[in-house]
N, C-alpha and C. Protein backbone atom coordinates (compact mmCIF):
# COMPACT_ATOMS: atom_id res chain seq x y z
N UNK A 1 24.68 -15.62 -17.12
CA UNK A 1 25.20 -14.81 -16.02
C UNK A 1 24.55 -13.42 -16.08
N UNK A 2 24.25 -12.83 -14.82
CA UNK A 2 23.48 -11.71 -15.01
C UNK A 2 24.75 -10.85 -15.14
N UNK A 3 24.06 -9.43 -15.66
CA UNK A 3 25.14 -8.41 -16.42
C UNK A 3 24.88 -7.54 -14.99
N UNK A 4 25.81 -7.39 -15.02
CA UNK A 4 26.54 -5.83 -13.54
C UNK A 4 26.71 -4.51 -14.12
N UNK A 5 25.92 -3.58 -13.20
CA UNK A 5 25.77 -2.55 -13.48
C UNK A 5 26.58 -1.39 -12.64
N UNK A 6 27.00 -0.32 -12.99
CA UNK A 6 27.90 0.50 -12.20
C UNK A 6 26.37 1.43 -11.73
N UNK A 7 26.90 1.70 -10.11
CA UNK A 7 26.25 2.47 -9.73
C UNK A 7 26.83 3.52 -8.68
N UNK A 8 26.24 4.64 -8.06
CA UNK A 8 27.27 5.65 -7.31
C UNK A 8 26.72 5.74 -6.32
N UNK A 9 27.02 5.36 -4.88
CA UNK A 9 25.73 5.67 -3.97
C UNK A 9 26.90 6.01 -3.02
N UNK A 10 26.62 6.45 -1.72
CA UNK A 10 26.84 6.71 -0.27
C UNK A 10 26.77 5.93 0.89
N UNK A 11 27.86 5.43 1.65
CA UNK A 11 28.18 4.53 2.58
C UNK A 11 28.55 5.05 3.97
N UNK A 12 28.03 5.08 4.55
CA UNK A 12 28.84 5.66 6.23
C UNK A 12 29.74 4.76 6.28
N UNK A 13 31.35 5.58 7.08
CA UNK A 13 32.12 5.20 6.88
C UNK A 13 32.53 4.39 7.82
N UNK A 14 32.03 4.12 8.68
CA UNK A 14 31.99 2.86 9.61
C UNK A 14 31.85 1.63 9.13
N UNK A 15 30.81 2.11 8.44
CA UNK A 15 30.04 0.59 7.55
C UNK A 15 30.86 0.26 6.21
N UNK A 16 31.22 1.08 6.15
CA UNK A 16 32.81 1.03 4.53
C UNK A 16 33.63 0.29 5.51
N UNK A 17 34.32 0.90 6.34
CA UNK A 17 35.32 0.27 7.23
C UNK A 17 35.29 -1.47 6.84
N UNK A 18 34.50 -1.54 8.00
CA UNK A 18 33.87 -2.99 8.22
C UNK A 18 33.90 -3.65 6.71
N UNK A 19 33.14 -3.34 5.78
CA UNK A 19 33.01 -3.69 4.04
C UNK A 19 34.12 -4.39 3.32
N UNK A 20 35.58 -3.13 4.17
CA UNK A 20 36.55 -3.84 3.22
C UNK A 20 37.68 -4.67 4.30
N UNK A 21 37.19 -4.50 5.75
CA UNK A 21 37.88 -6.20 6.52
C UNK A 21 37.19 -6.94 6.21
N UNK A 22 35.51 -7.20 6.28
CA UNK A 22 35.29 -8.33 5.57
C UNK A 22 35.80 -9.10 4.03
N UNK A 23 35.69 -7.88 3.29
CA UNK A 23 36.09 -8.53 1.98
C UNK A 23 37.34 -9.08 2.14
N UNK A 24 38.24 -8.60 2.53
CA UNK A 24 39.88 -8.81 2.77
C UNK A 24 39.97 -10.16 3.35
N UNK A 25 39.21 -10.44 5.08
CA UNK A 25 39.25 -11.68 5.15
C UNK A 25 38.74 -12.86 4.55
N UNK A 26 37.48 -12.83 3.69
CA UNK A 26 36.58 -13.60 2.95
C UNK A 26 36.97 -14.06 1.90
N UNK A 27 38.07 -12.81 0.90
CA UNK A 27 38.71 -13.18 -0.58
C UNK A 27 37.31 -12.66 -1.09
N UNK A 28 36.20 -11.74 -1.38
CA UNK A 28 35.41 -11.55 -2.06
C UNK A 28 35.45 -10.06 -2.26
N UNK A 29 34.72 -9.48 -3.15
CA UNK A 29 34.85 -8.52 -3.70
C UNK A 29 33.36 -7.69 -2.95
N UNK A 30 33.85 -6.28 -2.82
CA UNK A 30 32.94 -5.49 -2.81
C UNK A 30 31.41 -5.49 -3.27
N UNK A 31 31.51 -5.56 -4.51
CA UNK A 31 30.32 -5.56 -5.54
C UNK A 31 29.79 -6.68 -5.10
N UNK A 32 30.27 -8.11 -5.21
CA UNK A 32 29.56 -9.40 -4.42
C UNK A 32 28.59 -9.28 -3.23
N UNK A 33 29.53 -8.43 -2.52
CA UNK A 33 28.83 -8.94 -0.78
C UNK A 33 27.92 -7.68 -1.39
N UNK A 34 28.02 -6.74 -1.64
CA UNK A 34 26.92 -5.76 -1.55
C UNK A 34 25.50 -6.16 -2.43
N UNK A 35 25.92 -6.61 -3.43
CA UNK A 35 25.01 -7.38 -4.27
C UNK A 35 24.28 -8.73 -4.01
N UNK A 36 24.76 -9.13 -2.64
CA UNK A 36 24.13 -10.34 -2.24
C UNK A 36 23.33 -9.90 -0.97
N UNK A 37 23.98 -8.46 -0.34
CA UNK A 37 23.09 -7.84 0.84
C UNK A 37 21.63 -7.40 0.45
N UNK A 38 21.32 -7.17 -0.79
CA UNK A 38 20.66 -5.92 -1.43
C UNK A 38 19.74 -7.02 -1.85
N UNK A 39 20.65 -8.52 -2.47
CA UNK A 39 19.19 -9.07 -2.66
C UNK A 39 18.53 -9.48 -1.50
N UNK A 40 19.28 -10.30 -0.14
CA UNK A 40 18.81 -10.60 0.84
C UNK A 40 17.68 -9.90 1.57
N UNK A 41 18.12 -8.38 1.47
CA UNK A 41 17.40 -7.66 2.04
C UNK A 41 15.92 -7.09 1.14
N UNK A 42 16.00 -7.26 0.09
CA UNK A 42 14.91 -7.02 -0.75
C UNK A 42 14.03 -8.51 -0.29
N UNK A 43 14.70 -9.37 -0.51
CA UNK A 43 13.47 -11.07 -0.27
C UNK A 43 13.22 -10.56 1.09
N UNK A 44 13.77 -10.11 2.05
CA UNK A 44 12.90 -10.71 3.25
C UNK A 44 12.32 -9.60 3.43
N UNK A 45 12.37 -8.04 2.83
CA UNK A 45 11.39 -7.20 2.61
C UNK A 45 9.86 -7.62 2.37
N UNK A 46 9.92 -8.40 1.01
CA UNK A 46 8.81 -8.76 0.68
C UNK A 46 7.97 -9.94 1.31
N UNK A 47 9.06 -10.89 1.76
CA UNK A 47 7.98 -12.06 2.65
C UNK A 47 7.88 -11.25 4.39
N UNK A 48 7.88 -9.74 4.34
CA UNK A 48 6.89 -9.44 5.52
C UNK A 48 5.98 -9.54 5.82
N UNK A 49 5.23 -9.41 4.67
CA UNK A 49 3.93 -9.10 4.48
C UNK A 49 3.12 -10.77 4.16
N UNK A 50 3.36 -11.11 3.70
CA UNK A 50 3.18 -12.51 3.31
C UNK A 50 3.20 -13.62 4.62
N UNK A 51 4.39 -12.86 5.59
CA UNK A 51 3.96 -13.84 6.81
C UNK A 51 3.38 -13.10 7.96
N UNK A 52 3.13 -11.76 7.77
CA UNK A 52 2.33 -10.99 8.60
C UNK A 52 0.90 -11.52 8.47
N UNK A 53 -0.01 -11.52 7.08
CA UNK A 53 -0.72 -12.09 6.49
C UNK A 53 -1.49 -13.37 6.73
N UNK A 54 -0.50 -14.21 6.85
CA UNK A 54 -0.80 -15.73 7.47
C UNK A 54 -0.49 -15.87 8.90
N UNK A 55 -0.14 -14.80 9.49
CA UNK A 55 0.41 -15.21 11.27
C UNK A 55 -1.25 -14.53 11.84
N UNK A 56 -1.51 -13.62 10.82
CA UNK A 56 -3.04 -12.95 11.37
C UNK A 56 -4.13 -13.96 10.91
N UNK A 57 -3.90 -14.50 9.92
CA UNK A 57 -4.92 -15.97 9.72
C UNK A 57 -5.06 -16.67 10.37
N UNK A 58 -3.74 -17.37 10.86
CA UNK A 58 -3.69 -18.23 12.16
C UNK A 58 -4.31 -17.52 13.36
N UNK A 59 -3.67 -16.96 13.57
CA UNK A 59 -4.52 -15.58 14.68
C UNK A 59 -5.89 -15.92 14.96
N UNK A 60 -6.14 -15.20 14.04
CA UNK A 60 -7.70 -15.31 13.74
C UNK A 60 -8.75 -16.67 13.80
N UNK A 61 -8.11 -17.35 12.76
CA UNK A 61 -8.98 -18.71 12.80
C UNK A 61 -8.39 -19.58 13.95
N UNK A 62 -7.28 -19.43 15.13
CA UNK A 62 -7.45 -19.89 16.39
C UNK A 62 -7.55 -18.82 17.69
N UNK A 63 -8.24 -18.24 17.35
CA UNK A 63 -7.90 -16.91 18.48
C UNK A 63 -8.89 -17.64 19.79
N UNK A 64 -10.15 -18.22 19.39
CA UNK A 64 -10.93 -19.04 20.28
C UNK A 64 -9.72 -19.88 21.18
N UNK A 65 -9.26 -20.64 20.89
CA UNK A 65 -8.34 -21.54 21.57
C UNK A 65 -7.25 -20.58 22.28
N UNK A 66 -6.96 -19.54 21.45
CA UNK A 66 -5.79 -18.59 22.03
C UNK A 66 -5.67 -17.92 23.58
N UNK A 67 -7.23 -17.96 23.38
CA UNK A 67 -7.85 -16.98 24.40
C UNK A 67 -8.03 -17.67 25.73
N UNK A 68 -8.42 -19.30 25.57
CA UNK A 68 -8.55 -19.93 26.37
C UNK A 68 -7.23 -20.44 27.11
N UNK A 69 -6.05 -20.70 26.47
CA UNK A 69 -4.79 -20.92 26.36
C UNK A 69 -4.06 -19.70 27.38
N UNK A 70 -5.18 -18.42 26.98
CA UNK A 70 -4.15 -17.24 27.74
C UNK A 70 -4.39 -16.80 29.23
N UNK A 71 -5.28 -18.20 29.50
CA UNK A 71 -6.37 -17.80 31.01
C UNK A 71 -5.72 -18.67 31.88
């Protein structure tokens, strides 16, 4: 099990609001949902680039057909 770390950060309080009806209706804890946002949002950080990457490959190696396609 990974080890949990205390940390101190800043929340607009709208977005707190919302934080703790979700938790309330869900049965989950704070630290959970935030810790599952943070990874979510870190993975699809990184496969930006990775499918930016290959959407310009495709691009590229059909842009002939693309072009004809766009006439």
């Amino acid at each position: 099990m990974a080890k949990n770390v205390k940390i101190a950060t800043q929340i607009e309080e709208k977005v707190l609001k919302d934080l703790k009806k979700f938790v309330a209706a869900n049965d989950q804890s704070i630290s959970h949902v935030i810790t599952v946002a943070v990874a979510e949002y870190i993975d699809r950080a990184r496969l930006r680039p990775i499918f930016r990457r290959s959407m310009e490959e495709v691009l590229d190696e059909h842009s002939e057909l693309l072009d004809r396609l766009a006439k």
